[in-house]
Protein backbone atom coordinates (compact mmCIF):
# COMPACT_ATOMS: atom_id res chain seq x y z
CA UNK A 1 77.01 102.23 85.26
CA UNK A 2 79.94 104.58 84.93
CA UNK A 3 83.32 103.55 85.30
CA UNK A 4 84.00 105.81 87.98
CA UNK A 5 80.95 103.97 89.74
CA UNK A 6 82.11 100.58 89.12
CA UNK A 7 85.50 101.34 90.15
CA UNK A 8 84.10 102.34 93.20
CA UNK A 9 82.57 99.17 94.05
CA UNK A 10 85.01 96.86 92.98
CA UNK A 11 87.28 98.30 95.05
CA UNK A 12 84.69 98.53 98.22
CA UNK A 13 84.01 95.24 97.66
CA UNK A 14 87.88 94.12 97.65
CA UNK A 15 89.04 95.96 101.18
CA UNK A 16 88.62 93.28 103.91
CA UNK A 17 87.55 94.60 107.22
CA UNK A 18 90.90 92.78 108.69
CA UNK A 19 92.99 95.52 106.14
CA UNK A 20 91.09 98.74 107.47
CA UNK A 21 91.07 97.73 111.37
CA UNK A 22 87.81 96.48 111.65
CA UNK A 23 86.24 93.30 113.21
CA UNK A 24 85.62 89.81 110.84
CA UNK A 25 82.27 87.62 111.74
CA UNK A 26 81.07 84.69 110.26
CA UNK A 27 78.57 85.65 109.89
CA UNK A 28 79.13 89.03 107.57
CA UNK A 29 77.23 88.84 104.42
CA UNK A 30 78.85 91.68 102.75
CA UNK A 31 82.74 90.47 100.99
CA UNK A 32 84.44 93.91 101.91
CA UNK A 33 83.21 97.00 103.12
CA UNK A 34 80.15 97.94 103.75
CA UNK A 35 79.21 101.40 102.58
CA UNK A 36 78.81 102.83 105.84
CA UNK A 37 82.24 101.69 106.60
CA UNK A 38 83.83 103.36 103.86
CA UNK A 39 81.91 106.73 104.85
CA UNK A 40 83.58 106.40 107.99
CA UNK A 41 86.87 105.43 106.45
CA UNK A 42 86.48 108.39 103.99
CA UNK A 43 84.21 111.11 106.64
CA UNK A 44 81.63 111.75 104.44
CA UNK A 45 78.25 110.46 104.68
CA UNK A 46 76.65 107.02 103.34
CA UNK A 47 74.30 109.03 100.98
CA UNK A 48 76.93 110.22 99.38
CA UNK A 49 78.83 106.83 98.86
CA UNK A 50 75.18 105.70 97.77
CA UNK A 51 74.55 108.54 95.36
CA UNK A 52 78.70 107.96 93.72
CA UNK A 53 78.21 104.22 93.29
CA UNK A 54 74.87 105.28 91.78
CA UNK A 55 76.38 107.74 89.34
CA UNK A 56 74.38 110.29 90.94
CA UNK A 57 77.05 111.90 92.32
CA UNK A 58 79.07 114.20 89.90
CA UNK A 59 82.59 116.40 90.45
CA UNK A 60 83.66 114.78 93.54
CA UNK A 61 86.29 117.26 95.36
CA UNK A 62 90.31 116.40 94.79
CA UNK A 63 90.11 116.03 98.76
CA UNK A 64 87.41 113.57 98.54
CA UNK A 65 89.24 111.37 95.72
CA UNK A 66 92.15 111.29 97.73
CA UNK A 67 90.19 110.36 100.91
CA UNK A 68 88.50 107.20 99.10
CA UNK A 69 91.88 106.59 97.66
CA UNK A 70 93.43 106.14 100.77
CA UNK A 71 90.04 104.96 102.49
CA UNK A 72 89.90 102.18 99.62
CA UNK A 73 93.96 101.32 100.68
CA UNK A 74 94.51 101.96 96.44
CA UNK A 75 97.92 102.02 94.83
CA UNK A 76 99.51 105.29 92.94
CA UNK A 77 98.22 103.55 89.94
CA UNK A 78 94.72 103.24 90.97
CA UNK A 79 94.20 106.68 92.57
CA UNK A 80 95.14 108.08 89.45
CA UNK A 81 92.61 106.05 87.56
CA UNK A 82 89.93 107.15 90.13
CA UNK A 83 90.51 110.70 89.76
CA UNK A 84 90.49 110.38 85.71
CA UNK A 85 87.17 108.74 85.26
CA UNK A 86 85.93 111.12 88.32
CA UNK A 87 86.80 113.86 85.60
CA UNK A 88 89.50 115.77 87.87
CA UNK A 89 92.97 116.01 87.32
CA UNK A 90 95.82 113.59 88.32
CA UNK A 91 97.47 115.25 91.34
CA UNK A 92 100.49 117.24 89.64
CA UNK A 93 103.82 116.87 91.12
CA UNK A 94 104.37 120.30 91.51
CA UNK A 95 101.43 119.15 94.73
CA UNK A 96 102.25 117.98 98.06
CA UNK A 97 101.87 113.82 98.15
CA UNK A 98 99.00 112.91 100.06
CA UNK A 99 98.27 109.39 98.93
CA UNK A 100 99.55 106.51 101.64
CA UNK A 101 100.46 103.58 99.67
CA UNK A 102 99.34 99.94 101.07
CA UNK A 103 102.46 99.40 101.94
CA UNK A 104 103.38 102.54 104.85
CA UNK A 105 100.04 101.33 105.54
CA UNK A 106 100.94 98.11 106.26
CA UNK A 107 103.60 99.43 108.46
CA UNK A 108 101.56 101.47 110.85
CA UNK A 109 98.91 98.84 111.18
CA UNK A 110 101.91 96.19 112.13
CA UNK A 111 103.84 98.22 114.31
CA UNK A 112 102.33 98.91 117.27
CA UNK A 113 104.32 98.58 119.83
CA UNK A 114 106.11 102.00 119.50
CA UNK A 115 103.98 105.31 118.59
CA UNK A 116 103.98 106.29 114.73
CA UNK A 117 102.43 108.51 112.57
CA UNK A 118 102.85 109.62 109.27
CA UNK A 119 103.67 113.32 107.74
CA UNK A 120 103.46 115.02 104.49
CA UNK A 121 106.24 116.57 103.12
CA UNK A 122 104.33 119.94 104.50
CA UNK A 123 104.34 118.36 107.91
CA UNK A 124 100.22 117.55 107.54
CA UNK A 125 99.69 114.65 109.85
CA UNK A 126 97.65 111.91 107.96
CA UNK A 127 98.08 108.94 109.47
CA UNK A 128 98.85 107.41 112.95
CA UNK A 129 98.66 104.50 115.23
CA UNK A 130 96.95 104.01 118.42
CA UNK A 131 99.56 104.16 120.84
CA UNK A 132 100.22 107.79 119.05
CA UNK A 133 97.03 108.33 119.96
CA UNK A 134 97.42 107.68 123.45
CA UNK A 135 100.40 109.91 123.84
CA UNK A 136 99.76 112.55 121.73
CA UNK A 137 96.06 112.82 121.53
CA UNK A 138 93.29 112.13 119.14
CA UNK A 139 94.35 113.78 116.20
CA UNK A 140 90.89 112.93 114.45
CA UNK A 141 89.33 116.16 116.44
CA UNK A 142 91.98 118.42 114.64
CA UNK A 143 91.28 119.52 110.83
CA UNK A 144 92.23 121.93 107.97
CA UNK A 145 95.11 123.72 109.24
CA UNK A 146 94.89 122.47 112.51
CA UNK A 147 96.64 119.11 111.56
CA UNK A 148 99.77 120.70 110.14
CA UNK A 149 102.29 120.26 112.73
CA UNK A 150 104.13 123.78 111.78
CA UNK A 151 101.23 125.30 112.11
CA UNK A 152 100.72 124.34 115.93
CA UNK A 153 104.50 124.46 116.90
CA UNK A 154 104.96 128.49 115.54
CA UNK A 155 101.10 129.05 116.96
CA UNK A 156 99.79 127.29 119.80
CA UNK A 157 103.29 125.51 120.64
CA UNK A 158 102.96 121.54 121.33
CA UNK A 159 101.19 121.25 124.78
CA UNK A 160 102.39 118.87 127.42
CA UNK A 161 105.75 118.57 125.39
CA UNK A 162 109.28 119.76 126.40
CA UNK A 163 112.36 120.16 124.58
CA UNK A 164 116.01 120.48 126.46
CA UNK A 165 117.42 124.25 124.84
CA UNK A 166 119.59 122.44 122.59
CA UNK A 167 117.03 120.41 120.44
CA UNK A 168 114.06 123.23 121.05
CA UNK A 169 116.23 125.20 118.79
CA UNK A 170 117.17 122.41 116.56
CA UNK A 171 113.55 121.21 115.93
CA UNK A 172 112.52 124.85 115.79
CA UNK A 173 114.94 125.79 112.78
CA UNK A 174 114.62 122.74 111.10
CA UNK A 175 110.89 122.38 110.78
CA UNK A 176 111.13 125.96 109.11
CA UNK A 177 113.78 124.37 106.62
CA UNK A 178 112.25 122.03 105.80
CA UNK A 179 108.87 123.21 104.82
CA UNK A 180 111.33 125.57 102.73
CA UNK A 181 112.78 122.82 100.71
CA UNK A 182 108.96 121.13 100.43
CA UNK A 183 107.87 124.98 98.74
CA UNK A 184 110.90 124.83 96.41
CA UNK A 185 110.12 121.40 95.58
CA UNK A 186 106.19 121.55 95.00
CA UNK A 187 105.43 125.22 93.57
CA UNK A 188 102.26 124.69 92.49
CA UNK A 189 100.84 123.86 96.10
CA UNK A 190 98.50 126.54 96.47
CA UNK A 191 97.84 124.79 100.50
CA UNK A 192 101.72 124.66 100.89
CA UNK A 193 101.76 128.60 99.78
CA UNK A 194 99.07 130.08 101.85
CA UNK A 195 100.32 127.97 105.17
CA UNK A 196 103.52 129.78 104.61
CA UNK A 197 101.96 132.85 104.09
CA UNK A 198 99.80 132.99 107.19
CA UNK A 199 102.65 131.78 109.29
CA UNK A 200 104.64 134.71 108.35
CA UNK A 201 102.12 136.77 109.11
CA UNK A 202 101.16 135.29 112.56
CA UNK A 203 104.48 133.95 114.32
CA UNK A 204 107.25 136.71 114.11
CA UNK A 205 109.29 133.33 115.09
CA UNK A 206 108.54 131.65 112.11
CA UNK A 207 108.55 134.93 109.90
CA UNK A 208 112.34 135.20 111.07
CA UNK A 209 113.41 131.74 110.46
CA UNK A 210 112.14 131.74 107.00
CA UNK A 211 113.93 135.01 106.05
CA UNK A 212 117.09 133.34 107.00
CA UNK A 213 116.50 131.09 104.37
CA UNK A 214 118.23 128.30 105.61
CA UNK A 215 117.92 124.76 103.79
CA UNK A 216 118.22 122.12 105.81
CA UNK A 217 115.81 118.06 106.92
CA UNK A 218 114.18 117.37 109.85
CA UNK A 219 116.73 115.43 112.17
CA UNK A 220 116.46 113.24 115.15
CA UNK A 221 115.54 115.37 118.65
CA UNK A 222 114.45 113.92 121.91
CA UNK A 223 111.44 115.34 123.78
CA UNK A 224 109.62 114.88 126.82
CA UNK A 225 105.85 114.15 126.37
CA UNK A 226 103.10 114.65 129.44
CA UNK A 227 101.03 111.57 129.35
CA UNK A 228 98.32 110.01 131.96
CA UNK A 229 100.85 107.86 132.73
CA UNK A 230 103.48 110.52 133.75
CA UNK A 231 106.22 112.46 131.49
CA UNK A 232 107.97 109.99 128.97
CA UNK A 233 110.94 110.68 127.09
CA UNK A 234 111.48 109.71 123.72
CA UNK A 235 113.74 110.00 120.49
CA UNK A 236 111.71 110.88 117.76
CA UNK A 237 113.28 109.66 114.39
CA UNK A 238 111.64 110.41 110.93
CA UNK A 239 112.01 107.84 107.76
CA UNK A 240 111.49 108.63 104.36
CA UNK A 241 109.38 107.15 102.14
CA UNK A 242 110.75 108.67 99.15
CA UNK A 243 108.29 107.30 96.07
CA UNK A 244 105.69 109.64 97.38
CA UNK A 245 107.72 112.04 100.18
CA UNK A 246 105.80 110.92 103.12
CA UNK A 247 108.04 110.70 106.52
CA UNK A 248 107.21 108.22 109.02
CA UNK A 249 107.78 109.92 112.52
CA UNK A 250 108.57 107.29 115.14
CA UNK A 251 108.68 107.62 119.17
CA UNK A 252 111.06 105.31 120.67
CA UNK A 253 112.51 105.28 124.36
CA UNK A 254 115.77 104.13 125.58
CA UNK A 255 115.27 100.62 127.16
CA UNK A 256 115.89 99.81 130.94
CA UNK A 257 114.55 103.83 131.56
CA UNK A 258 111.43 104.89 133.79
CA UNK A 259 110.51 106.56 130.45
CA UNK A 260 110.43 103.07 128.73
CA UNK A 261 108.16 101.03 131.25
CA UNK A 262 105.62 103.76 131.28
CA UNK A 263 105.65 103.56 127.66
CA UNK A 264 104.94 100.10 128.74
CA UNK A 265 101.96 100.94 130.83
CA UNK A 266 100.79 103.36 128.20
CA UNK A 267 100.64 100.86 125.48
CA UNK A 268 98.16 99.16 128.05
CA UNK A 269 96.03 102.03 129.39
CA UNK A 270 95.90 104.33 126.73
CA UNK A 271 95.44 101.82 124.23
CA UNK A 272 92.04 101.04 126.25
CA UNK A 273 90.64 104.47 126.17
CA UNK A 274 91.66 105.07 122.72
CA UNK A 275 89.83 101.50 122.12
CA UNK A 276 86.62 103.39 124.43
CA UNK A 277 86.19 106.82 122.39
């Protein structure tokens, strides 16, 4: 068996259900994962998972390393082993971070009283909790470009959510900004590059903003989200992780408001049709 096989397995083998989000029975024969828990994990199908821990399966994509990476909850240190004896290269840090360490993991999972998700430095939404979910929608049915949230601001704008003038210019211009200071600090991005490109080629908004230049982080702004619960205002602060450049986007609302006991209700209702899909 290869290493990259064994690897593989070991690892499978190590993820408890309780870690990923899944249910525990006494009666569960297998120690960690099954495999078709890690397809779903990683969205590719159980032949394939088969045909890898076979070592049937040869030059697995960089996207799919990094999905069974983060699928397989592996450190910086592993996922850099995986993609070695996969025979691709370690992600260069010239590259946007994509890996999400056990530990931000560990965070979302825990925290789930307020809504959270968690950003590349490129503003690609890779991870989230339910209660995000329920107020901002199930982000699984967005891919490619469509997760970006840069893209969708400066194209499609963000539906059922409302900015006062003041911080619909500040999140505007700062988003732009930023994703400035992410090119400049990961040139060899070739994703990073051609979002940039097609923006300034599709939103004369966003083509101005970046010919300004302007340098700047993502600050603090307050929004109003539509929910099926009714509009709820939040402040929506982002924290950086800085060993890999993720930002951890958090909703909260101010207490004693209308806006914080429907985020009350929400945690409730939504929570129990994101728990139904």
């Amino acid at each position: 068996m290869s290493e990259f096989a064994e690897a593989l397995r070991s690892w499978r083998d190590r993820v408890q259900p309780a870690q990923v989000g899944l249910p525990t029975s006494p009666r569960r024969r297998t120690a960690g994962l099954r495999r078709e828990e890690l397809a779903a994990l990683a969205n590719v199908s159980v032949d394939y998972i088969v045909r890898m821990e076979q070592g049937r399966a040869t030059n697995p994509s960089p996207q799919m390393l990094e999905a069974l990476a983060n699928a397989l909850r592996l450190t910086s240190a592993e996922r850099d082993h995986l993609f070695r004896v996969a025979g691709a290269a370690v992600p260069s840090p010239g590259v946007v971070p994509r890996h999400v360490s056990p530990g931000v993991r560990r965070i979302i999972d825990r925290l789930g009283d307020v809504p959270l998700a968690v950003f590349t430095a490129s503003h690609d939404i890779l991870l989230w909790n339910e209660l995000w979910a329920a107020m901002s929608g199930d982000q699984t049915r967005r891919t490619g470009i469509e997760r970006n949230l840069v893209w969708r601001h400066f194209t499609e704008g963000q539906r059922g959510v409302e900015y006062d003038d003041e911080h619909a210019e500040d999140f505007a211009a700062d988003l732009v900004a930023d994703l400035r200071q992410a090119a400049g600090r990961y040139p060899d991005d070739h994703e990073l590059a051609a979002l940039v490109d097609r923006l300034r080629t599709t939103s004369p908004d966003f083509a101005r903003r970046w010919g300004s230049a302007r340098i700047a982080s993502h600050r603090a702004s307050r929004k109003t989200v539509h929910t099926t619960v009714g509009p709820i205002t939040v402040d929506c602060d982002t924290l950086a992780v800085p060993d890999n450049d993720l930002r951890i986007v958090v909703y909260t609302t101010v207490p004693g408001t209308e806006s914080a006991s429907r985020l009350d209700l929400l945690r409730v209702t939504g929570l129990e049709e994101v728990s139904a899909r």
